[in-house]
Protein backbone atom coordinates (compact mmCIF):
# COMPACT_ATOMS: atom_id res chain seq x y z
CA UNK A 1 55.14 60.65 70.15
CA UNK A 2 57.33 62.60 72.67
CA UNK A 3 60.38 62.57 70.24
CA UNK A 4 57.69 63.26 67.09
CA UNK A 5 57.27 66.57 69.39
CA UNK A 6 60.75 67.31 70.51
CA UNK A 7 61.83 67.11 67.19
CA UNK A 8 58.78 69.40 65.83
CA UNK A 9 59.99 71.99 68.78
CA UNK A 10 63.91 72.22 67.44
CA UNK A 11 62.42 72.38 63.89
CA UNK A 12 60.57 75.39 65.11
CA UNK A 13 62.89 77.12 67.05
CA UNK A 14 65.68 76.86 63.73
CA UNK A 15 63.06 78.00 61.78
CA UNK A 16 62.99 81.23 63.99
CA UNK A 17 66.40 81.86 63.37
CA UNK A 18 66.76 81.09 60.07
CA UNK A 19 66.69 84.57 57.94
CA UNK A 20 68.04 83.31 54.10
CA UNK A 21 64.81 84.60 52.45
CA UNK A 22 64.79 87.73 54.89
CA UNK A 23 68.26 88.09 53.49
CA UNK A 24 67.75 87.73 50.02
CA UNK A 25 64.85 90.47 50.19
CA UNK A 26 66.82 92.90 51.86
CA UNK A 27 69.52 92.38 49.17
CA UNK A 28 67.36 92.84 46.11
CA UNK A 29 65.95 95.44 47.47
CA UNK A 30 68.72 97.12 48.21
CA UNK A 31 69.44 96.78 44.63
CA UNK A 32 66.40 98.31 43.32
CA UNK A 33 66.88 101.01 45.54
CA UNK A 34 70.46 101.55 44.17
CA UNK A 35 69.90 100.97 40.63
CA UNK A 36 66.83 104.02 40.77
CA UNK A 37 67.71 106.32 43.18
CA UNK A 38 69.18 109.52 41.66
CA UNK A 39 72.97 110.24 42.40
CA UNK A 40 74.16 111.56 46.30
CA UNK A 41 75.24 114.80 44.11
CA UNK A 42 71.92 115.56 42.94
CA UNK A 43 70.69 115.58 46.40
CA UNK A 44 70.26 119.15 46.80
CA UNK A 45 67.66 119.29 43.37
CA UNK A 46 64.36 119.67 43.34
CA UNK A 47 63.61 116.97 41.83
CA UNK A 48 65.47 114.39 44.41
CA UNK A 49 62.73 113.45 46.48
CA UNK A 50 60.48 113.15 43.84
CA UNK A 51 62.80 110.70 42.19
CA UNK A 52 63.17 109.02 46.04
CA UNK A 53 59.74 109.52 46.55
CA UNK A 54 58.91 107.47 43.75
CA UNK A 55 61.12 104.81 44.28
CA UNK A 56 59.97 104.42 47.49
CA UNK A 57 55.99 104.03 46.82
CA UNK A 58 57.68 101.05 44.09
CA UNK A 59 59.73 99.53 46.57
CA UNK A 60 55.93 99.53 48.97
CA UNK A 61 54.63 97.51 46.89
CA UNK A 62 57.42 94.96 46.90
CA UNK A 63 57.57 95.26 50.98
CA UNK A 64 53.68 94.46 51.15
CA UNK A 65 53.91 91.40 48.62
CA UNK A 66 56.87 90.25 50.90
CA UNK A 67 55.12 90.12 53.84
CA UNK A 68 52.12 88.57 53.17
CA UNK A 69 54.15 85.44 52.02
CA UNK A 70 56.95 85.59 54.66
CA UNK A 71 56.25 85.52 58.63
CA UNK A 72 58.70 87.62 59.69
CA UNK A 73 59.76 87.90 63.36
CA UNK A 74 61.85 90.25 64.95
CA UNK A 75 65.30 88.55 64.48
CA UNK A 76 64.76 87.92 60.20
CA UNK A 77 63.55 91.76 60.36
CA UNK A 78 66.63 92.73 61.56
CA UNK A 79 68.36 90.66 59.65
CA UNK A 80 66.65 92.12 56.51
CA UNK A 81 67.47 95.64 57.44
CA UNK A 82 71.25 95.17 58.34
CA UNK A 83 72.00 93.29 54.82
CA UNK A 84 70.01 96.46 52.89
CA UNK A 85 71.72 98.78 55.11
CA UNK A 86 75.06 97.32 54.48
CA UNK A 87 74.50 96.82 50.42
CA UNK A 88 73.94 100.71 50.44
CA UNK A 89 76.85 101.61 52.40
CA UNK A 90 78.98 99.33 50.03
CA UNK A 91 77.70 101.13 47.66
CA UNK A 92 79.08 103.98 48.66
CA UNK A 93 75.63 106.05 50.18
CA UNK A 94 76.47 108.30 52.79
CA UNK A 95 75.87 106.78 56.28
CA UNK A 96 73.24 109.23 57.17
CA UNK A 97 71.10 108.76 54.18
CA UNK A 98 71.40 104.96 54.50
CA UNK A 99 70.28 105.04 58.11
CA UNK A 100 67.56 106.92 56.91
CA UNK A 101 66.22 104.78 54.10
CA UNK A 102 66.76 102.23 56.50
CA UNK A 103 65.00 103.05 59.31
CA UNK A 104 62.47 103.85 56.24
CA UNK A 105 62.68 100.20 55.89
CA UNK A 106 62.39 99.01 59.21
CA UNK A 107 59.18 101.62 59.83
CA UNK A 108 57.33 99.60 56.50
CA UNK A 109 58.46 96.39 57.78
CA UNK A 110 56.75 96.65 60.97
């Protein structure tokens, strides 16, 4: 019984650190952020943050559905926000706007 346990605490604590599905949502959503968001040079229009704005309230939805299937603890929330923060600098968005959409991120995450 003692080893049934001691193996049921390492599962645990690996389970903690493991962040693949964390991963893979901050990466596709990173993507649908990317593939909707108006271009950096239309950032002074009008009509930006409505575009953003919109994108955002979508991308809500898919945060919510997330987390009500995933336990997510502080290290896989990190985890998350560094790979969507990293797809969107890749991607060539300015490093203040991603820290912003990503801190965005983090705020909805929780």
């Amino acid at each position: 019984m003692a080893v049934q346990a001691r193996l049921l605490g390492i599962h645990m604590i690996l389970s903690w650190f493991d962040a693949a599905e964390a991963k893979k949502f901050g990466a596709s959503l990173a993507q649908f952020f990317l593939e909707r968001i108006p271009k950096a040079s239309e950032k002074g229009d009008k009509e930006f943050s409505k575009k953003v704005d919109h994108v955002l309230e979508k991308m809500i939805v898919q945060i919510v559905q997330f987390k009500q299937q995933h336990k997510l603890n502080t290290y896989k929330k990190a985890q998350l926000g560094n790979v969507f923060k990293w797809a969107l600098l890749d991607a060539n968005v300015p490093a203040d706007y991603a820290d912003e959409i990503t801190k965005w991120l983090m705020q909805k995450m929780g």
